[in-house]
Protein backbone atom coordinates (compact mmCIF):
# COMPACT_ATOMS: atom_id res chain seq x y z
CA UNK A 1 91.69 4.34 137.70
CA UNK A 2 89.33 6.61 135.67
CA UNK A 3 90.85 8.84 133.46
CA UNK A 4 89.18 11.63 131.07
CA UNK A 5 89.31 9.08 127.82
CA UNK A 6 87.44 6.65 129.46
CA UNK A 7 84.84 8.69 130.91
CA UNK A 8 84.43 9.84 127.40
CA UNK A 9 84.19 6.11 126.11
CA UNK A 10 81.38 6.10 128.16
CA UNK A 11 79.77 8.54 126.85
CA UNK A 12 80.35 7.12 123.53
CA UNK A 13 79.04 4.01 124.49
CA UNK A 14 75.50 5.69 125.54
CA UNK A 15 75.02 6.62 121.82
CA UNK A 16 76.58 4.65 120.12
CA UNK A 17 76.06 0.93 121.36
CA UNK A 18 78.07 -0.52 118.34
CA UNK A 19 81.58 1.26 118.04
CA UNK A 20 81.71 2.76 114.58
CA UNK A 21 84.12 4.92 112.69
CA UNK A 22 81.91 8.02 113.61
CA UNK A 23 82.35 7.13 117.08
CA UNK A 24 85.73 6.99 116.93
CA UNK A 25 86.11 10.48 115.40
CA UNK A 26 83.73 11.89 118.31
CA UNK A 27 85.93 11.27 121.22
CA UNK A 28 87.14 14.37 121.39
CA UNK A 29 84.20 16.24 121.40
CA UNK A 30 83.64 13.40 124.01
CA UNK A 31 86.39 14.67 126.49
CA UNK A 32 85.26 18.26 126.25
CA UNK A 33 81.83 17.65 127.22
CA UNK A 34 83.56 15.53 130.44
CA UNK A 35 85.84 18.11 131.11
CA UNK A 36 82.92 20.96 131.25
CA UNK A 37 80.62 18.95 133.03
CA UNK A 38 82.53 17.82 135.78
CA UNK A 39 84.87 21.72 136.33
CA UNK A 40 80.31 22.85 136.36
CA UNK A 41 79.56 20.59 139.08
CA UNK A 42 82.70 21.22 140.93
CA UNK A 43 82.53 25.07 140.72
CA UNK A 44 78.70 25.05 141.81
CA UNK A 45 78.89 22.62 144.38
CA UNK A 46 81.77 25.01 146.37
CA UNK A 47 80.03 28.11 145.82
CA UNK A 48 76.42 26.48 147.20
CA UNK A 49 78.42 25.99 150.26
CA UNK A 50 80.91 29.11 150.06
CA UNK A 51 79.81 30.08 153.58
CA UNK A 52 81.05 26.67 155.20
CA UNK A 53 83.95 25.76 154.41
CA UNK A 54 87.36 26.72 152.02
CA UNK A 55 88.23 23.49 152.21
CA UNK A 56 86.82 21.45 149.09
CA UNK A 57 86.24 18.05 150.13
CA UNK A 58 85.73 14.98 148.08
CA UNK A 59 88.11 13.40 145.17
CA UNK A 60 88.55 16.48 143.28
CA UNK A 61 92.20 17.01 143.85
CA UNK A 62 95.42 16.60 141.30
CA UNK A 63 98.41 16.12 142.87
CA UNK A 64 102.08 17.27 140.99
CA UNK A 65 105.03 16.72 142.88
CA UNK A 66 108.53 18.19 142.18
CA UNK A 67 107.82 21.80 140.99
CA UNK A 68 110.84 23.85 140.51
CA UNK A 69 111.21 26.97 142.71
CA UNK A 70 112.35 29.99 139.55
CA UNK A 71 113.38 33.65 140.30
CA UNK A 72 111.65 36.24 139.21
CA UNK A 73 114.14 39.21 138.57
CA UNK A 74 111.42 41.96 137.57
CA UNK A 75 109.56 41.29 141.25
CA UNK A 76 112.87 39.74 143.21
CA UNK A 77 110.99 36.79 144.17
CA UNK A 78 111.31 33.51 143.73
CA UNK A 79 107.81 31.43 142.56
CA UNK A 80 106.64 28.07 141.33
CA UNK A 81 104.97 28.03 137.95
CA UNK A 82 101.25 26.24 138.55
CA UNK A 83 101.40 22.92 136.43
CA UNK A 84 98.17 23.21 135.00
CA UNK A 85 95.02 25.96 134.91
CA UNK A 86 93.38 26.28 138.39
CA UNK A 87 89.27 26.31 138.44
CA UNK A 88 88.68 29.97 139.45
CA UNK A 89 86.72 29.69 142.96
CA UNK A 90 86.44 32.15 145.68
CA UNK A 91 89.45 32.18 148.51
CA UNK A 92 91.96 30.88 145.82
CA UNK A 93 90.54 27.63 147.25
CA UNK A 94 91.93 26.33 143.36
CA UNK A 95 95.13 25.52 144.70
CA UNK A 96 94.61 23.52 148.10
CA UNK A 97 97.62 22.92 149.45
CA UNK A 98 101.40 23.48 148.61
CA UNK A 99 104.43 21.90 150.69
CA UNK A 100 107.51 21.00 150.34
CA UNK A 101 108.73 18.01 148.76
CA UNK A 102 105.86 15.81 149.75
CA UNK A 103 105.98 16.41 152.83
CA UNK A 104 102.73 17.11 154.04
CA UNK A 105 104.07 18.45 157.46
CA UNK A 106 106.25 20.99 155.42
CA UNK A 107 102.92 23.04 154.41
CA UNK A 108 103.30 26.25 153.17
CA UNK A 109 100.47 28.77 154.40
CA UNK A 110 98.57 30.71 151.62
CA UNK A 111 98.24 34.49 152.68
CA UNK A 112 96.67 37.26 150.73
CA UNK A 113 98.58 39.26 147.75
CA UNK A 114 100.37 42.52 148.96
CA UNK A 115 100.89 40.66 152.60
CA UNK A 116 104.29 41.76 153.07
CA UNK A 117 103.78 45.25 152.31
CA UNK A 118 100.79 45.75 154.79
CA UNK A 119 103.07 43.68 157.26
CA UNK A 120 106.33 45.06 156.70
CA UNK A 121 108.63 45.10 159.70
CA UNK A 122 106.03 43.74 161.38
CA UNK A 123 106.20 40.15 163.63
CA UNK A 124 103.08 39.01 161.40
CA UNK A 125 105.16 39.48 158.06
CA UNK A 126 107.42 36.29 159.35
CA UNK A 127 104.03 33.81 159.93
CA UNK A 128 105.68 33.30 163.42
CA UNK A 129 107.83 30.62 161.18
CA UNK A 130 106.14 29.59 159.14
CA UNK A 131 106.72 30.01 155.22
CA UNK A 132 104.18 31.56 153.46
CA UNK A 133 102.92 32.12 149.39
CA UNK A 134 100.42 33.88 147.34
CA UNK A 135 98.52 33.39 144.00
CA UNK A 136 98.85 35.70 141.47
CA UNK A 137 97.37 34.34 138.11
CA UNK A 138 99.13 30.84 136.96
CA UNK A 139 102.25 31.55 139.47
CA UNK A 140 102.58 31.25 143.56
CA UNK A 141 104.76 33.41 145.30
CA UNK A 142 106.61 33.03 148.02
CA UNK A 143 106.79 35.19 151.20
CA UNK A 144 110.49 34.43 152.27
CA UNK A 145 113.81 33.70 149.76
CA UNK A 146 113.64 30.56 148.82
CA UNK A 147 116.28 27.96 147.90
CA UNK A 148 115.58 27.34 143.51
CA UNK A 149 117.71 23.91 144.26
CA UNK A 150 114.45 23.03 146.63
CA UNK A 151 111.34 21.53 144.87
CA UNK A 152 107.84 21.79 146.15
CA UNK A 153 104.57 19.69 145.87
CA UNK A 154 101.43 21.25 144.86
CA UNK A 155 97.62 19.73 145.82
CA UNK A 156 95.12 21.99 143.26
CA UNK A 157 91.40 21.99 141.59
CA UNK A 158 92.80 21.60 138.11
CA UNK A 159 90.73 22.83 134.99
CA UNK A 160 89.78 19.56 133.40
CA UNK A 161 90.90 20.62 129.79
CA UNK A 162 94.67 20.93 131.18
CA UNK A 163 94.73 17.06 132.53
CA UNK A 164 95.78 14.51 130.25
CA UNK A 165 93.49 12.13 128.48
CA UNK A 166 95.33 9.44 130.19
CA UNK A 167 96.21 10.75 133.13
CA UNK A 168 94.08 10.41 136.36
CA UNK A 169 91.24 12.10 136.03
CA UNK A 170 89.48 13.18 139.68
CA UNK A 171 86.24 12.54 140.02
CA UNK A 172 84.21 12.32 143.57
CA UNK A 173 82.36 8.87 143.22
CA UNK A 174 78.94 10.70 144.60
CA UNK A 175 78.76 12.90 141.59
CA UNK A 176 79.65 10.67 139.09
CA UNK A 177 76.25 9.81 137.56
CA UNK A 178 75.21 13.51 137.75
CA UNK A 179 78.64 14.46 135.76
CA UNK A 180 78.13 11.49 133.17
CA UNK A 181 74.60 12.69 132.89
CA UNK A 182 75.28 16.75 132.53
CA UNK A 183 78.20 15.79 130.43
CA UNK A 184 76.27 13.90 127.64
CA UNK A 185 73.61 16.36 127.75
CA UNK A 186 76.40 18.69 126.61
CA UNK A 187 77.55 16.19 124.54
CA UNK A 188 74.06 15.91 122.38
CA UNK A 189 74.04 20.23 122.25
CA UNK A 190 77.53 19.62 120.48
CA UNK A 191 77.05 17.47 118.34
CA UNK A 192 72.96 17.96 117.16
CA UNK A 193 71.64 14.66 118.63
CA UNK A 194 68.36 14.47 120.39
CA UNK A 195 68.28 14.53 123.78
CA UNK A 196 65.64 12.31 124.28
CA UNK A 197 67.95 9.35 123.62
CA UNK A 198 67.64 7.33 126.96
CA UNK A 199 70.74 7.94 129.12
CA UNK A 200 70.02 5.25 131.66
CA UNK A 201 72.31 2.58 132.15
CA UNK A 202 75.09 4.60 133.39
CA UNK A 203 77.61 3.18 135.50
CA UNK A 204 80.17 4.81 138.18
């Protein structure tokens, strides 16, 4: 498993060959190169093909299971904080999928923001059964009362700066050397290198 420090070590290793103090003390300019590089190529490879598809395919995904369900008393509904920063892309196509408890069956539809009010009273407004949320900034609502003893699970494009440097760190194998490769371009900007130091050699 691949996670945002070693990527980084990577990078590291590309320019500097023999570990060093100095190299050391650039791994965190290291992980922020990573972390830009791969939300880029994520972000421009959904809106090339905005007209497709919503659904994001490839290992881009975070997965964070056991969110609490909270009340909001100023709106009187009940939400789930998001976990982490969502990459902004069109559809809220950030956050992919939430459901209860892991169970993928147990989905939980994503409608727009003001549904209930332009489906008040309506048969629409109950999803014919089917529970329902929308995104408004770093929260999801829910459509129906929910139960705050109930937990949900929550499938979502997360910013790469918000994941831990040890924590898994998704990255679609296909567009791994282009990431390493935008990523230590970045890299060189940041830290006034050359960038005609060869970049070959890198592995997936």
């Amino acid at each position: 498993m691949l996670t945002k420090k070693g990527y980084a070590e990577q990078l590291i290793d590309l320019l500097y060959p023999n570990v060093t103090e100095d190299a050391k003390l650039d791994e965190q300019v290291a992980q922020i190169a990573v972390s830009q590089a791969r939300d880029a190529y994520v972000r421009n490879a959904v809106l090339a093909n905005k007209f497709e598809t919503n659904i994001i395919y490839g290992n881009w995904v975070s997965s964070f299971y056991k969110q609490p369900i909270q009340y909001d008393k100023e709106r009187c509904e009940y939400y789930t904080e998001l976990p982490v920063r969502v990459i902004a892309l069109p559809n809220n196509a950030g956050v992919q999928r939430v459901f209860f408890k892991g169970r993928v069956q147990d989905e939980i539809i994503p409608v727009p923001m003001g549904f209930k009010s332009m489906f008040k009273l309506q048969i629409e407004a109950d999803l014919e059964g089917e529970w329902g949320y929308y995104l408004n900034a770093n929260r999801i609502y829910y459509i129906q009362d929910m139960n705050s003893d109930h937990t949900v699970s929550i499938d979502l494009i997360a910013s790469a700066e918000d994941l831990d440097e040890d924590a898994y760190f998704p990255v679609d194998t296909s567009a791994t050397q282009e990431i390493l490769s935008a990523a230590l371009q970045l890299y060189q900007l940041q830290k006034g290198i050359p960038e005609d130091v060869l970049n070959n050699g890198i592995s997936e």
